[in-house]
Protein backbone atom coordinates (compact mmCIF):
# COMPACT_ATOMS: atom_id res chain seq x y z
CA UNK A 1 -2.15 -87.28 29.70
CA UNK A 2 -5.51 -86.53 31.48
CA UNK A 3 -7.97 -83.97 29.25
CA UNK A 4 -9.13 -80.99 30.59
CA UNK A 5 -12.72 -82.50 31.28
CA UNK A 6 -10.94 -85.49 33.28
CA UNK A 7 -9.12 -83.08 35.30
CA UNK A 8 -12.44 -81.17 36.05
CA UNK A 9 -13.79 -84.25 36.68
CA UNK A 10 -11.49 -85.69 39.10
CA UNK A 11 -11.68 -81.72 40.75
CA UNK A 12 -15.82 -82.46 40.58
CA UNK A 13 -15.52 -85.86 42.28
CA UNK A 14 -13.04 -84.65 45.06
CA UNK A 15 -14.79 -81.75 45.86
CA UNK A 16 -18.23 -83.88 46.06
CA UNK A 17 -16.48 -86.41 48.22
CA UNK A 18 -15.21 -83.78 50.30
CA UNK A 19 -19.06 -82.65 50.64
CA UNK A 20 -20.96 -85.64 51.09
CA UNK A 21 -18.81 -86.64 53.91
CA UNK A 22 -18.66 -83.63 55.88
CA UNK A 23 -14.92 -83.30 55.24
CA UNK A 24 -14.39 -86.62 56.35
CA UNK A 25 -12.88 -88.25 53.11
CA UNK A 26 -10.50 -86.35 50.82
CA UNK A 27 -8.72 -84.17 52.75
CA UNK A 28 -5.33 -86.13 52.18
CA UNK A 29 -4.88 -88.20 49.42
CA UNK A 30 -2.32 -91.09 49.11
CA UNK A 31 -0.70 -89.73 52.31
CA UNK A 32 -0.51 -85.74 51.15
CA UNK A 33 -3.04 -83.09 52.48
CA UNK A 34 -5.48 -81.85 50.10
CA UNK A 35 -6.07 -78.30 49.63
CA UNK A 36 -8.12 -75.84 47.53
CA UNK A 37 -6.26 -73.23 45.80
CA UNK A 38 -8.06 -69.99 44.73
CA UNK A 39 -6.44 -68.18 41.97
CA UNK A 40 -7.27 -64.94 39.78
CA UNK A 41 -7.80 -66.24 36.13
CA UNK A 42 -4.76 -64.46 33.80
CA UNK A 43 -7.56 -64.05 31.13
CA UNK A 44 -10.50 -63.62 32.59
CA UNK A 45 -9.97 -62.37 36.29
CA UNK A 46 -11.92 -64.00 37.62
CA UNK A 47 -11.20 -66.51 40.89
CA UNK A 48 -10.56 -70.36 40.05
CA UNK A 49 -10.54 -73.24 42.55
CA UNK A 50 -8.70 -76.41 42.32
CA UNK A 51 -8.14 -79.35 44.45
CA UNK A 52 -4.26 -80.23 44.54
CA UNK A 53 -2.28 -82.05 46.88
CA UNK A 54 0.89 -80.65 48.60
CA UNK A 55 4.09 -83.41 48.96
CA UNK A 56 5.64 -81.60 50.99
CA UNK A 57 5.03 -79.08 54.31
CA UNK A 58 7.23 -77.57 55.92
CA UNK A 59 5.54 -75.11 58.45
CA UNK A 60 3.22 -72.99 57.18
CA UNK A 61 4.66 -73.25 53.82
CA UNK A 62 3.16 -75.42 50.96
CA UNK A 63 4.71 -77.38 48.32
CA UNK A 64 2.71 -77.34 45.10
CA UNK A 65 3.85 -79.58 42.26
CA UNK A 66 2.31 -78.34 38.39
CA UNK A 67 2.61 -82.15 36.89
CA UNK A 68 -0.36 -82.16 35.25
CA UNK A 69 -0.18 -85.51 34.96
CA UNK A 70 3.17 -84.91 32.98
CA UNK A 71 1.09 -83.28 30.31
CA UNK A 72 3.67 -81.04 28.23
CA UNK A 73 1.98 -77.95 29.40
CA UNK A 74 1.49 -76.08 32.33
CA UNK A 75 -1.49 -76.48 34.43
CA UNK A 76 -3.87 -73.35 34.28
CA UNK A 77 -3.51 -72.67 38.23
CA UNK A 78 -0.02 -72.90 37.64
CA UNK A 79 -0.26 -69.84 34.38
CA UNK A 80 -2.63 -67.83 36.69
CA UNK A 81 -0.38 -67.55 40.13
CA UNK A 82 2.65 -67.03 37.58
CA UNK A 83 1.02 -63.64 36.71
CA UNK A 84 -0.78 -62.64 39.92
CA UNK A 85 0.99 -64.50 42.81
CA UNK A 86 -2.13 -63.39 45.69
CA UNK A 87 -3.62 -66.65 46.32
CA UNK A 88 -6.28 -68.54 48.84
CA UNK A 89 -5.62 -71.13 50.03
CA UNK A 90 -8.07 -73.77 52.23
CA UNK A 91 -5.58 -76.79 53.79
CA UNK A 92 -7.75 -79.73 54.51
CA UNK A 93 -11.08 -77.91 54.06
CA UNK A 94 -10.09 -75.59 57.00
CA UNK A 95 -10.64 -71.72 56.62
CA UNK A 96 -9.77 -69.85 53.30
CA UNK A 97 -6.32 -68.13 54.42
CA UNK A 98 -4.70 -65.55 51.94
CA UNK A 99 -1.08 -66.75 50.88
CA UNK A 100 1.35 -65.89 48.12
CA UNK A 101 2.99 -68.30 45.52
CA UNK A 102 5.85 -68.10 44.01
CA UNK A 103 7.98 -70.47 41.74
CA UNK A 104 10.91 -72.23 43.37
CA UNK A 105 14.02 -71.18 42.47
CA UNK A 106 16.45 -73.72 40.74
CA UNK A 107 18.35 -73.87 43.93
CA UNK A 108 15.73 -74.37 45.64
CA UNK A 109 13.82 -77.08 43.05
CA UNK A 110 17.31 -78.76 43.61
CA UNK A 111 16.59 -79.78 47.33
CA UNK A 112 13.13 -80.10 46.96
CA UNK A 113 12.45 -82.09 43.74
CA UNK A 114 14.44 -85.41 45.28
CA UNK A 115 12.33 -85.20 48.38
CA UNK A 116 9.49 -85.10 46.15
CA UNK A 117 9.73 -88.40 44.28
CA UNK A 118 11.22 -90.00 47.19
CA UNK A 119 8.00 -89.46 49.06
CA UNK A 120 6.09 -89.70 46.03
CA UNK A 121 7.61 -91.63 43.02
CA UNK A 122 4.62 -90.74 40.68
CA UNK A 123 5.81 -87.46 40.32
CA UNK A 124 9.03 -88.61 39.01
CA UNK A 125 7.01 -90.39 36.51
CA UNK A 126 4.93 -87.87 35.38
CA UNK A 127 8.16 -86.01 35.01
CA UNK A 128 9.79 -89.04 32.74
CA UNK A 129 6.74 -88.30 30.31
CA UNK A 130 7.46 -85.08 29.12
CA UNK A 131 10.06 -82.78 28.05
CA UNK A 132 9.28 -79.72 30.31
CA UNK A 133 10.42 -79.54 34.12
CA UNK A 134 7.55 -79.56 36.09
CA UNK A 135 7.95 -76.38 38.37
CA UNK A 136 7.57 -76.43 42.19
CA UNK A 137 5.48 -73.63 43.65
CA UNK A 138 6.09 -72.30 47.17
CA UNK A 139 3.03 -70.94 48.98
CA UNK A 140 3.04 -69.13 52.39
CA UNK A 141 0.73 -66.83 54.46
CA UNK A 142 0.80 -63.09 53.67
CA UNK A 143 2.95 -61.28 56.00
């Protein structure tokens, strides 16, 4: 399971790459768009970026997996949009658009999770390694 300071990295190094190349490199990775994803810290309040990937679009709405590298908790982005479901969101280091998130249902986790690990079979992995499901989170625009 990656550490916290290897998932900072790896947010460091994408966000970097993302810079030095004038948005050039890193806006999809292995065949997903990349996006930032602003959240209000539970704890602190305070906004928190990460880089993620989404598997799946469908429109306007966003399909966020919290893997964590199949780490057996959830990932903090994941714990803060749980409590305070406002979001930002910046798709392909296009403008910063306000959206909501919310946690698939089981229905819908159902129909979405195959697709998934169909398109992307490294999520089913990262699922094999640990005991918790690995929520889907829906974002979409405010409105």
């Amino acid at each position: 399971m990656p550490s916290n300071f290897q998932l900072k990295a790896m947010n460091t190094a994408h966000r970097v790459l993302l810079k030095i190349s004038f948005g050039k490199f890193g806006n999809e990775v292995a065949g997903m768009p990349s996006l930032e994803l602003t959240t209000i810290g539970r704890k602190s309040g305070r906004p928190h970026a990460v880089m993620l990937t989404a598997p799946i679009v469908d429109g306007d709405t966003y399909v966020l997996v919290a893997s964590r590298g199949g780490d057996p908790v959830h990932p903090a982005w994941f714990l803060n949009l749980r409590d305070n479901p406002d979001v930002v969101v910046s798709v392909r280091s296009g403008p910063k658009v306000p959206m909501t998130a919310r946690v698939a249902t089981a229905e819908e986790r159902a129909v979405l999770w195959p697709k998934v690990v169909e398109a992307f079979p490294t999520y089913g992995d990262y699922q094999k390694k640990t005991t918790r499901e690995i929520p889907l989170v829906l974002v979409t625009p405010k409105g």
